[in-house]
Protein backbone atom coordinates (compact mmCIF):
# COMPACT_ATOMS: atom_id res chain seq x y z
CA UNK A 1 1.01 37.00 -27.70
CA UNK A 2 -0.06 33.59 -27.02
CA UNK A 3 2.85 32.29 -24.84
CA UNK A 4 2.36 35.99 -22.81
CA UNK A 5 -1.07 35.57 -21.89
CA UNK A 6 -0.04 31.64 -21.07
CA UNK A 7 3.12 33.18 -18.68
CA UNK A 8 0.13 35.64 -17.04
CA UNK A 9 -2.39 32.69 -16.57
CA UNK A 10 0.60 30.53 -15.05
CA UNK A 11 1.20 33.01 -12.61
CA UNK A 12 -2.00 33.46 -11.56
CA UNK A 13 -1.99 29.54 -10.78
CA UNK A 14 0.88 29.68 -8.81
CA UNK A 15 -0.72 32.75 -6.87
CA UNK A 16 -3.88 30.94 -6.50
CA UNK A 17 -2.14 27.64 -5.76
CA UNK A 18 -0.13 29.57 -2.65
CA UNK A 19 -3.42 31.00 -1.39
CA UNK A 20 -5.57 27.54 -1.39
CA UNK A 21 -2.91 25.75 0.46
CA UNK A 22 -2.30 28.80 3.37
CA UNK A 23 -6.21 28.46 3.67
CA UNK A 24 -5.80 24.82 3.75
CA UNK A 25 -3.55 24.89 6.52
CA UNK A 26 -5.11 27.59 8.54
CA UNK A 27 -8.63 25.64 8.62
CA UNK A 28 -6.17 22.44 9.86
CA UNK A 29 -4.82 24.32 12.64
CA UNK A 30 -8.68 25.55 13.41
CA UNK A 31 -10.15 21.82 13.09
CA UNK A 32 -6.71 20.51 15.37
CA UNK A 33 -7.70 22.93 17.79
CA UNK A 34 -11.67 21.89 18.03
CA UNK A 35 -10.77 18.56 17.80
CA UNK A 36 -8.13 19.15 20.84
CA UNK A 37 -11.22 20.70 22.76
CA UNK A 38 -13.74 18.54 21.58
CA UNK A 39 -11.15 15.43 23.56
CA UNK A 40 -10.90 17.52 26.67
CA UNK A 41 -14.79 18.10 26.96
CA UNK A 42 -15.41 14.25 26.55
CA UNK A 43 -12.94 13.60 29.27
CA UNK A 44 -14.33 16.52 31.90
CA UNK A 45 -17.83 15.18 30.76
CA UNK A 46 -16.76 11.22 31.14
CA UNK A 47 -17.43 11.28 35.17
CA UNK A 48 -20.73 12.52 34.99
CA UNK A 49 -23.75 11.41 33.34
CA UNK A 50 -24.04 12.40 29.69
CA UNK A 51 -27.35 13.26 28.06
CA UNK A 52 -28.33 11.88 24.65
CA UNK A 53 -28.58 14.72 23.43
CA UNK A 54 -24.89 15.81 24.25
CA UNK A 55 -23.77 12.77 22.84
CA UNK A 56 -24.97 13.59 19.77
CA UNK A 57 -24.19 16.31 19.26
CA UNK A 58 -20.27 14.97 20.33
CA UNK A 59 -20.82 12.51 17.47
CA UNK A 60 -22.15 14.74 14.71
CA UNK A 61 -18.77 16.78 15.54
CA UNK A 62 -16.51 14.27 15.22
CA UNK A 63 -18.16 13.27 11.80
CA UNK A 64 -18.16 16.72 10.83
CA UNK A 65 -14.45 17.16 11.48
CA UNK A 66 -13.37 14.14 9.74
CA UNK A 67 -15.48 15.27 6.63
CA UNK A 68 -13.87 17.87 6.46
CA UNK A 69 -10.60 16.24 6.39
CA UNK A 70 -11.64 13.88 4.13
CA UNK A 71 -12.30 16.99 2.15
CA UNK A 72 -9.27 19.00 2.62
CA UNK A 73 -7.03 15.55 1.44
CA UNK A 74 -9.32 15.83 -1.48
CA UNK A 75 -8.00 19.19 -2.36
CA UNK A 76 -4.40 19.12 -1.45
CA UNK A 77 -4.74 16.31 -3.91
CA UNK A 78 -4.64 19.50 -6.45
CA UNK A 79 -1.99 21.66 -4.92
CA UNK A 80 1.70 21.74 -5.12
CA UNK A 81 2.92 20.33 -1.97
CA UNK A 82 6.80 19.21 -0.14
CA UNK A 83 7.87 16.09 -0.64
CA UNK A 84 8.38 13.17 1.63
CA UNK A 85 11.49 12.14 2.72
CA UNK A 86 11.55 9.09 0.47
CA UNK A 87 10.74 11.01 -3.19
CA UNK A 88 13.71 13.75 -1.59
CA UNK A 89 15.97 11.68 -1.29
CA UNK A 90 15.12 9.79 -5.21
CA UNK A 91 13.64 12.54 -6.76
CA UNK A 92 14.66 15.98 -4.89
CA UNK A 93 12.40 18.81 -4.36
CA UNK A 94 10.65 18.27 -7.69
CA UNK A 95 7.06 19.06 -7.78
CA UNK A 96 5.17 15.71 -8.78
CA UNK A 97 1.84 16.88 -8.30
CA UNK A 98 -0.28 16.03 -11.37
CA UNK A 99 -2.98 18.81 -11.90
CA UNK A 100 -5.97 17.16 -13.77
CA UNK A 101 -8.02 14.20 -13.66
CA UNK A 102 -7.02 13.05 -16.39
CA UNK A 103 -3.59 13.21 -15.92
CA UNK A 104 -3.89 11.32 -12.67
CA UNK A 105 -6.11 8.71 -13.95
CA UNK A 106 -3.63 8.27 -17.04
CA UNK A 107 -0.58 7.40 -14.59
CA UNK A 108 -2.44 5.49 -12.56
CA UNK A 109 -3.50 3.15 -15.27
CA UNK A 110 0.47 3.42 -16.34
CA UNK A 111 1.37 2.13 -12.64
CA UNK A 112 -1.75 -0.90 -13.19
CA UNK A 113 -0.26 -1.51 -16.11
CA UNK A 114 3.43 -2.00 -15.19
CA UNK A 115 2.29 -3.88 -12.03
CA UNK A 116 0.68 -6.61 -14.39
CA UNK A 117 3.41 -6.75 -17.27
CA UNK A 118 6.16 -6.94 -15.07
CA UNK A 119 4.29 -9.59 -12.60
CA UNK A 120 4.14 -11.53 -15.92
CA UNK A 121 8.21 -11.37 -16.92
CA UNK A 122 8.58 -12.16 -13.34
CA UNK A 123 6.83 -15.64 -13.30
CA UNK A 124 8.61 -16.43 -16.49
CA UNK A 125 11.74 -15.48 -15.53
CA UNK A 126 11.43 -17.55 -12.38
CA UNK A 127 10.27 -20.85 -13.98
CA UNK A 128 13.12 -20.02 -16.46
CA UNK A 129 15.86 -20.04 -13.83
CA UNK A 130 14.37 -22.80 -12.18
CA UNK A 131 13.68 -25.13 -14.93
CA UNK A 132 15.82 -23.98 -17.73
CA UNK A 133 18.74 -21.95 -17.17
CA UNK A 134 20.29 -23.18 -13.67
CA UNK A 135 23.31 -20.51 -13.92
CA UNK A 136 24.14 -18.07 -11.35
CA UNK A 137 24.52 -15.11 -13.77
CA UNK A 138 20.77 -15.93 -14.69
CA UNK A 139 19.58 -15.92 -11.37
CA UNK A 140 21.31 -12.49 -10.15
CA UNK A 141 19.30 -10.80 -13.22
CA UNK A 142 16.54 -11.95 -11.97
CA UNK A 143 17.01 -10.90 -8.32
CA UNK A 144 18.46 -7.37 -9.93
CA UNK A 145 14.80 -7.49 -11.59
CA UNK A 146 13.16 -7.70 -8.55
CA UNK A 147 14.98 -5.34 -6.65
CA UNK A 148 14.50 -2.60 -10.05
CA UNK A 149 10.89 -3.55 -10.03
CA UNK A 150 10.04 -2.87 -6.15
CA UNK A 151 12.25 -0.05 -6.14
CA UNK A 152 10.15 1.36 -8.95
CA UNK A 153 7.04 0.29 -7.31
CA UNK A 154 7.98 2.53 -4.36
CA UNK A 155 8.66 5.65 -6.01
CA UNK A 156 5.07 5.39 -8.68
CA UNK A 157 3.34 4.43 -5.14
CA UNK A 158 5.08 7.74 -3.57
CA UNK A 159 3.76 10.17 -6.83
CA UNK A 160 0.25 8.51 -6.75
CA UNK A 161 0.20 9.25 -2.58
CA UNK A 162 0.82 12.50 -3.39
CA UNK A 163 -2.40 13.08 -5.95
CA UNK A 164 -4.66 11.91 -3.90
CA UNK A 165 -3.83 8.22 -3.69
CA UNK A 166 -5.47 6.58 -0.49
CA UNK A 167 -3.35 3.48 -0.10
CA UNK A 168 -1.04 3.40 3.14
CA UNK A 169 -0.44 0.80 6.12
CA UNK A 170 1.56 -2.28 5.48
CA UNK A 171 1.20 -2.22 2.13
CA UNK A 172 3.28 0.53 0.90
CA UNK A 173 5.64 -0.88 4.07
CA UNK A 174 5.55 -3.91 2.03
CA UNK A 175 7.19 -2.97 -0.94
CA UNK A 176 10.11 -1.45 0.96
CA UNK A 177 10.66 -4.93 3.00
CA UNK A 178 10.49 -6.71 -0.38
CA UNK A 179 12.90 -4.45 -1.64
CA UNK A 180 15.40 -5.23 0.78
CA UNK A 181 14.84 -8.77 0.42
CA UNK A 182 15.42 -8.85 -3.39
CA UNK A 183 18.87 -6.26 -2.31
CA UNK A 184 20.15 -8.58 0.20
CA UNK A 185 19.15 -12.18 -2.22
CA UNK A 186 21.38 -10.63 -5.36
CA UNK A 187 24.27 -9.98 -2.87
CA UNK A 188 24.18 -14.08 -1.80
CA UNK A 189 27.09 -15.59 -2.97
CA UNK A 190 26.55 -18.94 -4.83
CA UNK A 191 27.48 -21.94 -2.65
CA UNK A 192 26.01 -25.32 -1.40
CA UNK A 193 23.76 -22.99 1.08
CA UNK A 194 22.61 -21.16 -1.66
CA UNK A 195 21.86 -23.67 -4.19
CA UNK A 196 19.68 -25.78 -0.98
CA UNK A 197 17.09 -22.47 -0.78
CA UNK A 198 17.36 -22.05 -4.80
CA UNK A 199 14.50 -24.11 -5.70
CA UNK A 200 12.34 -23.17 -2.89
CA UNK A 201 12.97 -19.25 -3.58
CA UNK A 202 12.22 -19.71 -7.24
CA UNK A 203 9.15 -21.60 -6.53
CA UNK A 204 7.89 -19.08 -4.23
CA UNK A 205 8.44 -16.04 -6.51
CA UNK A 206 6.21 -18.38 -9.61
CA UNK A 207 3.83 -18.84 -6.88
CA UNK A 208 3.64 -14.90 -5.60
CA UNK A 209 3.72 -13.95 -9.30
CA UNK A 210 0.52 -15.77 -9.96
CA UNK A 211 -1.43 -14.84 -7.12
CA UNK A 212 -0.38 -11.03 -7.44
CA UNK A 213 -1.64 -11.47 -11.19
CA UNK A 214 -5.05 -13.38 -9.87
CA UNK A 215 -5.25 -10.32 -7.31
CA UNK A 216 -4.55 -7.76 -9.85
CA UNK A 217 -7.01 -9.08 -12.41
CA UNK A 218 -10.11 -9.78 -9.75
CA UNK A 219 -9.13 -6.99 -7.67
CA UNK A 220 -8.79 -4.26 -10.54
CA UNK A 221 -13.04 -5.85 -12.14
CA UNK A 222 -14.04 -4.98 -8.46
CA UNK A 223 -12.53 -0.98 -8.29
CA UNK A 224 -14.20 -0.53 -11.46
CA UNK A 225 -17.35 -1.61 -10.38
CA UNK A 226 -17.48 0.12 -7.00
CA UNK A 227 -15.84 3.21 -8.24
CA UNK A 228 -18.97 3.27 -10.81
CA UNK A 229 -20.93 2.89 -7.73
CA UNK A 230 -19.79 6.07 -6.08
CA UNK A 231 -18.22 3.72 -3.17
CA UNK A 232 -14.51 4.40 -4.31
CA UNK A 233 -11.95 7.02 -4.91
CA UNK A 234 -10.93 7.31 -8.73
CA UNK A 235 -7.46 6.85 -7.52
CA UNK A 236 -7.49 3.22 -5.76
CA UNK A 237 -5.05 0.85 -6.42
CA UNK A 238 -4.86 -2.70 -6.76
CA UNK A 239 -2.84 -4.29 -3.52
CA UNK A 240 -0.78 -7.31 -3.31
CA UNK A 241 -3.35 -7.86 -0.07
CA UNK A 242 -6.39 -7.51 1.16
CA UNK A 243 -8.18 -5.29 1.98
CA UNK A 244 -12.46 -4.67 3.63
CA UNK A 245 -13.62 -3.43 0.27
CA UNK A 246 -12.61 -6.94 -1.48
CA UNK A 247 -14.97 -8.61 0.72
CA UNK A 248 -17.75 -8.89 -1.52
CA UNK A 249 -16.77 -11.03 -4.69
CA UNK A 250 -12.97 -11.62 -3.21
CA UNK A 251 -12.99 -13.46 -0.01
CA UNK A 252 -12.09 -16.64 -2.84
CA UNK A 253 -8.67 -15.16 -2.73
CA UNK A 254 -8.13 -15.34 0.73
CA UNK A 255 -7.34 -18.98 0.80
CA UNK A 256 -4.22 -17.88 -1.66
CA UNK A 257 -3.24 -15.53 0.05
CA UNK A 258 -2.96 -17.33 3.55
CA UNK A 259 -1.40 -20.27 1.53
CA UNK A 260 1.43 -17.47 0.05
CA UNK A 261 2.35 -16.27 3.83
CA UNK A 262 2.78 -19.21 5.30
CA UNK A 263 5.04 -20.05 2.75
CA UNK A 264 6.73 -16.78 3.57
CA UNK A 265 6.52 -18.64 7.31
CA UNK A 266 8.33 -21.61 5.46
CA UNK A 267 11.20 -20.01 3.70
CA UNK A 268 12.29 -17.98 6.70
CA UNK A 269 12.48 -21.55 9.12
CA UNK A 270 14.02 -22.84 5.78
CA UNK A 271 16.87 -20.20 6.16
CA UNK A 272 16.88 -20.16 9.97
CA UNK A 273 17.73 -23.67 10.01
CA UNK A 274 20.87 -23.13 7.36
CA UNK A 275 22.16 -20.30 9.30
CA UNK A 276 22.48 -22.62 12.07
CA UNK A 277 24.77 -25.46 9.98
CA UNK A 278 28.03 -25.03 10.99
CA UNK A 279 28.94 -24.80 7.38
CA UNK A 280 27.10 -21.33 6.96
CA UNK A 281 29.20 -18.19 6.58
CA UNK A 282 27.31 -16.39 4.66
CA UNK A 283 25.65 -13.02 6.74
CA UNK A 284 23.12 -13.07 4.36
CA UNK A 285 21.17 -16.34 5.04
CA UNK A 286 20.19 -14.56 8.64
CA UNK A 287 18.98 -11.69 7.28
CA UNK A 288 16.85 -12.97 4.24
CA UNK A 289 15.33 -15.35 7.43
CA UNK A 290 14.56 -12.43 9.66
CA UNK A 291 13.29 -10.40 6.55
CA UNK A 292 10.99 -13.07 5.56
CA UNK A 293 9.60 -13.67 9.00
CA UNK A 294 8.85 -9.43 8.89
CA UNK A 295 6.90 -10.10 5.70
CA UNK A 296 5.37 -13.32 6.61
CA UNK A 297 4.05 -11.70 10.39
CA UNK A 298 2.92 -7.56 8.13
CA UNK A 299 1.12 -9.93 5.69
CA UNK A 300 -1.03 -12.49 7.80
CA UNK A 301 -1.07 -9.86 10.81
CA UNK A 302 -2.93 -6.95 8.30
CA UNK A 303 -5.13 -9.68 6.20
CA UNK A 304 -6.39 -11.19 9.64
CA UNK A 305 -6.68 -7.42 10.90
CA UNK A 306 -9.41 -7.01 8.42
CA UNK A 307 -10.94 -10.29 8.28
CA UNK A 308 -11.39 -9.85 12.08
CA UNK A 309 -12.83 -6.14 11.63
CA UNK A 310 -15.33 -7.05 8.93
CA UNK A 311 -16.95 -10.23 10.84
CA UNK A 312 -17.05 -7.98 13.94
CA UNK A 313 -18.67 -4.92 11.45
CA UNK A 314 -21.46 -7.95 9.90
CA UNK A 315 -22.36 -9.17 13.72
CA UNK A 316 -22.74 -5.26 14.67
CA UNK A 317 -25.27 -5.02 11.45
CA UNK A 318 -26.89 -7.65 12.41
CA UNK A 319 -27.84 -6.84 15.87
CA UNK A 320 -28.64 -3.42 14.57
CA UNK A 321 -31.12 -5.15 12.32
CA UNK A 322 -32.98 -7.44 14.90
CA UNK A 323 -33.15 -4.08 16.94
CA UNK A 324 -34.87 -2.60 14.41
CA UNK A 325 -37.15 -5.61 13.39
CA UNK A 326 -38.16 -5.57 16.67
């Protein structure tokens, strides 16, 4: 009797699942549509001389529309949705959409926790290889650990994007770049071109290792604080970056971080440099160059991005605060 009145309230999920998400979607097509108007008004309206009171109104619109998509991401957070093209092609079309709180919360804090023990095994395994166990077979487990750990990274990141997870931009791009890198470093064959980047590689992983565990510990005392404070989603993550919410309590890290990319910069002259010896033959010394130019110019690029945007945000508040003062 039990399990039957479970099957009835599982269909009556499902049926309410399929009608919240065919309202979701027509209120989309509605706010596209105003929003589509909205853009052709401003631009009819642009030539001539706008009241304040129009423009007002324009901007309470746009607010209003973005609320409500704010809101509508919120909800779809809760509903059974296609997957991207990524999770299809790892996953299939499997439904990873978690359906409480506390179910998302509790995976999140699995993906936290993950990110910090494997950052840890990481750094040892690198000073290992570099100051223990100089062996090739050593060194390709660790690059196969890399490339298992990002790979991983990508699909947890994927699942949490779909419940409601708000991080995007270079950062998930990030993890995909890095997991090429660590593909294309465990197919290097050993060599003397090889064994002239070892040390420098290794180095730079022990390196990356601590600052992602410096990021992850500061980073993750911060989200709990704000998220107390009402000023974050539940479902932030921690970011091997930065980002305009660190900025008060973080900015400390940003010397680290700069430091880390521009020894990104480093290793890919390092590798441009031996793919110019005539004694190079190896394809993959070119592409692990290119590859860490991409990461070095995403990283410093974003971080300076929103360095850039929060000075220019502080001088705005300012001058809004002298206008008022006076």
């Amino acid at each position: 009797e039990t399990h039957k009145l479970y099957r009835q309230k599982l269909e009556e999920l499902t049926s309410l699942q399929t009608l919240c998400s065919s309202s979701i979607c027509k209120q989309r097509k509605g706010l596209k549509e105003l929003r589509h108007n909205l853009h052709k008004y401003v631009l009819q309206r642009c030539g001539n001389a706008s009241d304040e009171k129009d423009i007002a109104v324009i901007n309470d619109l746009q607010l209003q529309i973005k609320e409500k998509q704010n809101v509508f991401f919120d909800m779809e957070a809760y509903l059974p949705k296609k997957n991207g093209l990524y999770l299809n092609l790892v996953l299939g079309n499997v439904n990873v959409t978690l359906l409480s709180n506390q179910a998302k919360f509790a995976y999140k804090d699995e993906y936290e926790k993950f990110k910090l023990y494997m950052t840890i095994i990481l750094m040892l395994g690198a000073i290992t290889c570099l100051f223990v166990l100089n062996y090739r077979v050593t060194d390709e487990i660790f690059n196969f650990l890399l490339v298992w750990y990002y790979c991983t990274l990508t699909i947890r990141e994927s699942i949490l994007m779909s419940n409601g997870s708000r991080i995007k931009g270079w950062w998930v791009t990030h993890h995909y770049v890095s997991t090429f890198l660590s593909g294309v470093m465990l197919t290097w064959p050993e060599g003397p071109i090889y064994q002239l980047f070892r040390s420098q590689f290794l180095a730079f992983s022990i390196y990356q290792s601590f600052v992602q565990f410096l990021q992850y510990y500061y980073q993750s005392g911060c989200l709990y604080r704000l998220r107390a404070l009402g000023e974050r989603n539940q479902l932030d993550l921690t970011v091997e970056g930065f980002q305009s919410w660190m900025w008060r309590g973080l900015t400390f890290l940003l010397p680290f971080l700069f430091f880390g990319h521009f020894w990104q910069l480093s290793n890919s002259v390092t590798l441009f440099r031996l793919a110019a010896r005539d004694d190079c033959k190896e394809w993959q010394v070119f592409m692990l160059a290119l590859t860490f130019l991409v990461l070095f110019l995403g990283n410093f690029l974003t971080t300076l991005k929103v360095v850039h945007q929060k000075f220019q945000k502080n001088q705005k508040k300012e001058k809004e605060d002298e206008h008022k003062s006076k």
